[in-house]
C-alpha atoms as a PDB file:
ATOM      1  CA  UNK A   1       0.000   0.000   0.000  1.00  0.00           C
ATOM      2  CA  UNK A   2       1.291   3.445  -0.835  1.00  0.00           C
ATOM      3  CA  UNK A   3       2.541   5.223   2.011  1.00  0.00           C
ATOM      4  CA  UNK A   4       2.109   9.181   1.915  1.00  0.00           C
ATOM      5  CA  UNK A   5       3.947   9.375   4.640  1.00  0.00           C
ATOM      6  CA  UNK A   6       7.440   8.652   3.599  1.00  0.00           C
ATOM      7  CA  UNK A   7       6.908  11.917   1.340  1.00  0.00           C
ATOM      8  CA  UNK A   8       6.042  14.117   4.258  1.00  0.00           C
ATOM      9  CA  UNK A   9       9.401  12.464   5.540  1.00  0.00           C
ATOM     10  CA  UNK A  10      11.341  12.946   2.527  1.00  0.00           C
ATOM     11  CA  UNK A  11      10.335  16.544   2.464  1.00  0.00           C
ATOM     12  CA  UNK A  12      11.053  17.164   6.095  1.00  0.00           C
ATOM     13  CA  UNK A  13      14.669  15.856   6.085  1.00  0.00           C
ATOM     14  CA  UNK A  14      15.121  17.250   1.974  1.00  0.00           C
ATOM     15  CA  UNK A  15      17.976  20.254   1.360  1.00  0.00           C
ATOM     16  CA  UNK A  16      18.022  22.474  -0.807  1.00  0.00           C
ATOM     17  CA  UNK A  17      22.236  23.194  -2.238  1.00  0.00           C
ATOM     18  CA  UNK A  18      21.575  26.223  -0.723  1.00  0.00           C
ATOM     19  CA  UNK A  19      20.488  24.778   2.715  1.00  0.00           C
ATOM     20  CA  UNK A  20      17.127  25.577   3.221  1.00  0.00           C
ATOM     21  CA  UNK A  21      14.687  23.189   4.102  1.00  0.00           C
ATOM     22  CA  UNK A  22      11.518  22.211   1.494  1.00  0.00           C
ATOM     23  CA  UNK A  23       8.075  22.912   2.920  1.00  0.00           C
ATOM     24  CA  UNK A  24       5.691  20.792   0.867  1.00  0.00           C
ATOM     25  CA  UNK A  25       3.927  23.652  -1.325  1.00  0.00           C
ATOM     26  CA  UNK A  26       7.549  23.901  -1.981  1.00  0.00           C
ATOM     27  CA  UNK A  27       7.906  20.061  -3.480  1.00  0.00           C
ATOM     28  CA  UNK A  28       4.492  20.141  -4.682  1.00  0.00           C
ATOM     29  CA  UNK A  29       5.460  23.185  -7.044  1.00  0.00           C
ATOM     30  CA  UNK A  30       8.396  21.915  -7.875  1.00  0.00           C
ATOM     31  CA  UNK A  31       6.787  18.889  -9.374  1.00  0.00           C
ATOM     32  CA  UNK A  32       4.133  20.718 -10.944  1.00  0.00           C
ATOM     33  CA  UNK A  33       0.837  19.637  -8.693  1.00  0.00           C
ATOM     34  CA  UNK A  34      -0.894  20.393  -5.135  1.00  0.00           C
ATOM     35  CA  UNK A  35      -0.236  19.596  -1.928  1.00  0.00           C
ATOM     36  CA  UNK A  36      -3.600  18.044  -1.464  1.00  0.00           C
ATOM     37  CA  UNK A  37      -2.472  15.574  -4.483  1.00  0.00           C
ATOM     38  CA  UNK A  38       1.145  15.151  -3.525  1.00  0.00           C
ATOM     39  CA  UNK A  39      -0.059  14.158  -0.143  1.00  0.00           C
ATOM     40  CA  UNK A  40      -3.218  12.327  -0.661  1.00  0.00           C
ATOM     41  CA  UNK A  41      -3.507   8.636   0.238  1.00  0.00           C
ATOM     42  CA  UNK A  42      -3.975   7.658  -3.553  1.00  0.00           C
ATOM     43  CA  UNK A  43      -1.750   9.400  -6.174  1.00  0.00           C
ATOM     44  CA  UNK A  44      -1.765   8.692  -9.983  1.00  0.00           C
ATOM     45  CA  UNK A  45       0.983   6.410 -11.202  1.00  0.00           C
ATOM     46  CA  UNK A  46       2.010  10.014 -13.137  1.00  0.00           C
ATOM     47  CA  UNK A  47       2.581  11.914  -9.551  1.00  0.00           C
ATOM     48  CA  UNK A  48       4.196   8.829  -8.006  1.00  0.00           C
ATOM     49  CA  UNK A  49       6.542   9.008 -10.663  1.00  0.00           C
ATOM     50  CA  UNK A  50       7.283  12.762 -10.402  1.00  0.00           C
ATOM     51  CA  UNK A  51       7.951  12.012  -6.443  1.00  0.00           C
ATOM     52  CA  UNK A  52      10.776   8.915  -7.431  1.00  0.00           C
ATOM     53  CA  UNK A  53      12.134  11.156  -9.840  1.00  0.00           C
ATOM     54  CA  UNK A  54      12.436  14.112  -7.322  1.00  0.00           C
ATOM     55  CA  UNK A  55      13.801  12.300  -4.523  1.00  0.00           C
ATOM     56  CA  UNK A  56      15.938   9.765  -6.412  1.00  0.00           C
ATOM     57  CA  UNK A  57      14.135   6.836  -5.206  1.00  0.00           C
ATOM     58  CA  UNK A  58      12.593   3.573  -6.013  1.00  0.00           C
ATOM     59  CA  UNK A  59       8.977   2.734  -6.865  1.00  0.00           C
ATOM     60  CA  UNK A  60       9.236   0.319  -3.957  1.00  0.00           C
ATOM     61  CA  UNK A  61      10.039   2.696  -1.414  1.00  0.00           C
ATOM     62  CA  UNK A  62       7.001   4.348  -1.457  1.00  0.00           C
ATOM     63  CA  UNK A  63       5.317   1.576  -0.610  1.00  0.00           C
ATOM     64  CA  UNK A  64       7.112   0.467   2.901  1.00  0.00           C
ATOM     65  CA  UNK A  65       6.815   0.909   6.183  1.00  0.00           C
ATOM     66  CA  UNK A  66       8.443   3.939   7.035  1.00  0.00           C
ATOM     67  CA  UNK A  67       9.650   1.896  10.852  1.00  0.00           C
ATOM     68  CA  UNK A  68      11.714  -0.411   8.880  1.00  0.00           C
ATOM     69  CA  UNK A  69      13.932   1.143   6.828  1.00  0.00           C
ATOM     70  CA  UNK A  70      14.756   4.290   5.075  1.00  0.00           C
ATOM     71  CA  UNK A  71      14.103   4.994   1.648  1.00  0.00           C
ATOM     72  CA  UNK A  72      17.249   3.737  -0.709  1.00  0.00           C
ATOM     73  CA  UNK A  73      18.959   5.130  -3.242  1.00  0.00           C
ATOM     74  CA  UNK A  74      18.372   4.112  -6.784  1.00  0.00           C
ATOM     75  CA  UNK A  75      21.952   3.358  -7.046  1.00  0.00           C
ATOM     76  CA  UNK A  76      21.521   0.742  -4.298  1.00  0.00           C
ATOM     77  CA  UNK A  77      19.513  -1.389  -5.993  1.00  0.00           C
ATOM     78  CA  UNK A  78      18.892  -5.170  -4.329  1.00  0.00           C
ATOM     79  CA  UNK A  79      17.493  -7.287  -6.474  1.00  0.00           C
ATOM     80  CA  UNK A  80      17.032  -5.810  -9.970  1.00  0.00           C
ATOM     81  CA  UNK A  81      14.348  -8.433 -10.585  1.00  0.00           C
ATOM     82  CA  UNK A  82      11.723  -6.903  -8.303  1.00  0.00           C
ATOM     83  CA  UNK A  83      13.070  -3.548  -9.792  1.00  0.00           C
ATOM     84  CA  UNK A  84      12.289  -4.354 -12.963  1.00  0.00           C
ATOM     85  CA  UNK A  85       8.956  -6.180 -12.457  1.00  0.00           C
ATOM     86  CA  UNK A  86       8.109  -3.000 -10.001  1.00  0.00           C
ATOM     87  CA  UNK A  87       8.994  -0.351 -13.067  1.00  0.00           C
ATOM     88  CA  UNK A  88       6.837  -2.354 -15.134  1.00  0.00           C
ATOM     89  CA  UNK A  89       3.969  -2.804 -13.055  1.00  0.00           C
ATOM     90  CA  UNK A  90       4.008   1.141 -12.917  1.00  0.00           C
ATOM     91  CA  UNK A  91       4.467   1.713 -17.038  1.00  0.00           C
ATOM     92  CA  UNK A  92       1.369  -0.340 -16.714  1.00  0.00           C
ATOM     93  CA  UNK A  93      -0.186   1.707 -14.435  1.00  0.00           C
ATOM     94  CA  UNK A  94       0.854   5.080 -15.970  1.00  0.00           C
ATOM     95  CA  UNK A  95      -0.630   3.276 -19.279  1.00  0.00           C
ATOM     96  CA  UNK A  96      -3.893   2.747 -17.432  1.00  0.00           C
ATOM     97  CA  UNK A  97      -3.969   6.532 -16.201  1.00  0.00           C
ATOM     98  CA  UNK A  98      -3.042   8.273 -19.935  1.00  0.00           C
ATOM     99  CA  UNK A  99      -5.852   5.974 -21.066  1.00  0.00           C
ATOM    100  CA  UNK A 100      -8.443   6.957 -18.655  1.00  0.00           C
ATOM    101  CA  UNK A 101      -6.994  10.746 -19.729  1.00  0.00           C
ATOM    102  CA  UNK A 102      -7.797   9.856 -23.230  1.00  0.00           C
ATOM    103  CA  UNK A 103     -11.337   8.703 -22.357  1.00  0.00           C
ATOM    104  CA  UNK A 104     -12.245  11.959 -20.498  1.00  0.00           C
ATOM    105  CA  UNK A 105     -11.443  14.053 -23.094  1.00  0.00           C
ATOM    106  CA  UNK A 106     -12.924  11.962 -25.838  1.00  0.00           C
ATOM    107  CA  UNK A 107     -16.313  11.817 -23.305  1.00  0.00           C
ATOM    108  CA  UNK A 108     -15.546  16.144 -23.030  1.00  0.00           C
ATOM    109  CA  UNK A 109     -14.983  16.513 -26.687  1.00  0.00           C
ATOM    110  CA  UNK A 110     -18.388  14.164 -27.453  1.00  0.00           C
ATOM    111  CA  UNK A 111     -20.337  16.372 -25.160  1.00  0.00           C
ATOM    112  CA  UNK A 112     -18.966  19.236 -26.848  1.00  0.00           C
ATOM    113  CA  UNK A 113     -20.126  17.662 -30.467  1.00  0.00           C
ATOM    114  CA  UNK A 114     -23.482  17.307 -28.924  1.00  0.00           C
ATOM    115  CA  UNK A 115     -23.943  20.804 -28.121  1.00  0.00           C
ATOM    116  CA  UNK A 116     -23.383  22.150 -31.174  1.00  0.00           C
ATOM    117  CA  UNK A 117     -25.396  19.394 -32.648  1.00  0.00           C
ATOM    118  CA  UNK A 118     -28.005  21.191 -30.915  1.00  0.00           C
ATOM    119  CA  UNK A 119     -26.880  24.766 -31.553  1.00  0.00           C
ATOM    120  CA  UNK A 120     -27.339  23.313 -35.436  1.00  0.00           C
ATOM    121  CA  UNK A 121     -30.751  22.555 -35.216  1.00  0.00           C
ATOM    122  CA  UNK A 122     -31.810  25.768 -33.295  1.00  0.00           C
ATOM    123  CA  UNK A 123     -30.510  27.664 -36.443  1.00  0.00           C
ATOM    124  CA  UNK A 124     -32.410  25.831 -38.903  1.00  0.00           C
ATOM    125  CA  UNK A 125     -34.966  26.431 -36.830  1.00  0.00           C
ATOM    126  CA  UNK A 126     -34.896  30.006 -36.716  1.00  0.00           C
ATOM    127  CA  UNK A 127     -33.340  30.356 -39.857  1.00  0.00           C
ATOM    128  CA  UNK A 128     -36.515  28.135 -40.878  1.00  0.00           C
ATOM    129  CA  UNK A 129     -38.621  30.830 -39.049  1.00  0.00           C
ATOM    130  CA  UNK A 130     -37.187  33.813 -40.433  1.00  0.00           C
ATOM    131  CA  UNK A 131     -37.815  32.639 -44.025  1.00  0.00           C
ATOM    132  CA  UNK A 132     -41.291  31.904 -43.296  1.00  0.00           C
ATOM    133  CA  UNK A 133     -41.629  35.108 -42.082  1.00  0.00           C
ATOM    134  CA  UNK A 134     -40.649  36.615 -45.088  1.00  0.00           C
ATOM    135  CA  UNK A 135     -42.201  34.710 -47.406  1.00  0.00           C
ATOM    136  CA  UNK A 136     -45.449  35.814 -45.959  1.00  0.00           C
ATOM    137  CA  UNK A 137     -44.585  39.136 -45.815  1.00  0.00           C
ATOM    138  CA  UNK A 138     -43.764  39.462 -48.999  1.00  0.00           C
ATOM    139  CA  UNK A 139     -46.740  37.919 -50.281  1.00  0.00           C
END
């Protein structure tokens, strides 16, 4: 189970090279989302990914206890296996979310089609209606 924690962690005991320590608005803008989704219980495989990438750590870690050990390094990798089976299991995932993406806006952009579907038909209506309206005044 994803552990939110270990972020808050990671951000209390993170440096900046200058020496300043990161608040989380700070991480959160620095990977380009909220602190509400950074440190929600159930992140996309997309912010997940932003968080290894930020803090140079594995999948996995993210997903221990934070009483047993400390996050590790991606250059102190154990057992490349479960690495590599891990990384794929999230490509899969981050699959799953670009898909569900795709569907949104395809379900957006068929709501949009609908609208003017009906914007369509109120014009031949009134264009209908102005014609008539002509017609009979003109004759």
């Amino acid at each position: 189970m994803y552990n939110y924690q270990k972020v808050k962690d990671l951000t209390l005991k993170h440096v900046t090279k200058n020496g300043v320590k990161l608040t989380q608005e700070d991480v959160a803008r620095a990977l380009g989302t909220s602190v509400s989704t950074l440190f929600g219980k159930n992140p996309t495989a997309r912010t997940i990914e932003k968080i290894v990438d930020y803090f140079e750590i594995e999948f996995s870690d993210l997903f221990t206890s934070t009483k047993n050990k400390k996050p590790q390094p991606r250059s102190d990798l154990i057992d490349n296996k479960n690495s590599d089976q891990t990384e794929l299991l999230f490509e899969l995932i981050r699959m799953k979310d670009e898909l569900i993406q795709k569907q949104r806006e395809l379900i957006e952009l068929q709501k949009q089609v609908g609208e003017l579907k009906l914007e369509n038909e109120n014009l031949k209506v009134y264009s209908s209606n102005i014609a008539e309206g002509k017609s009979a005044n003109v004759g």
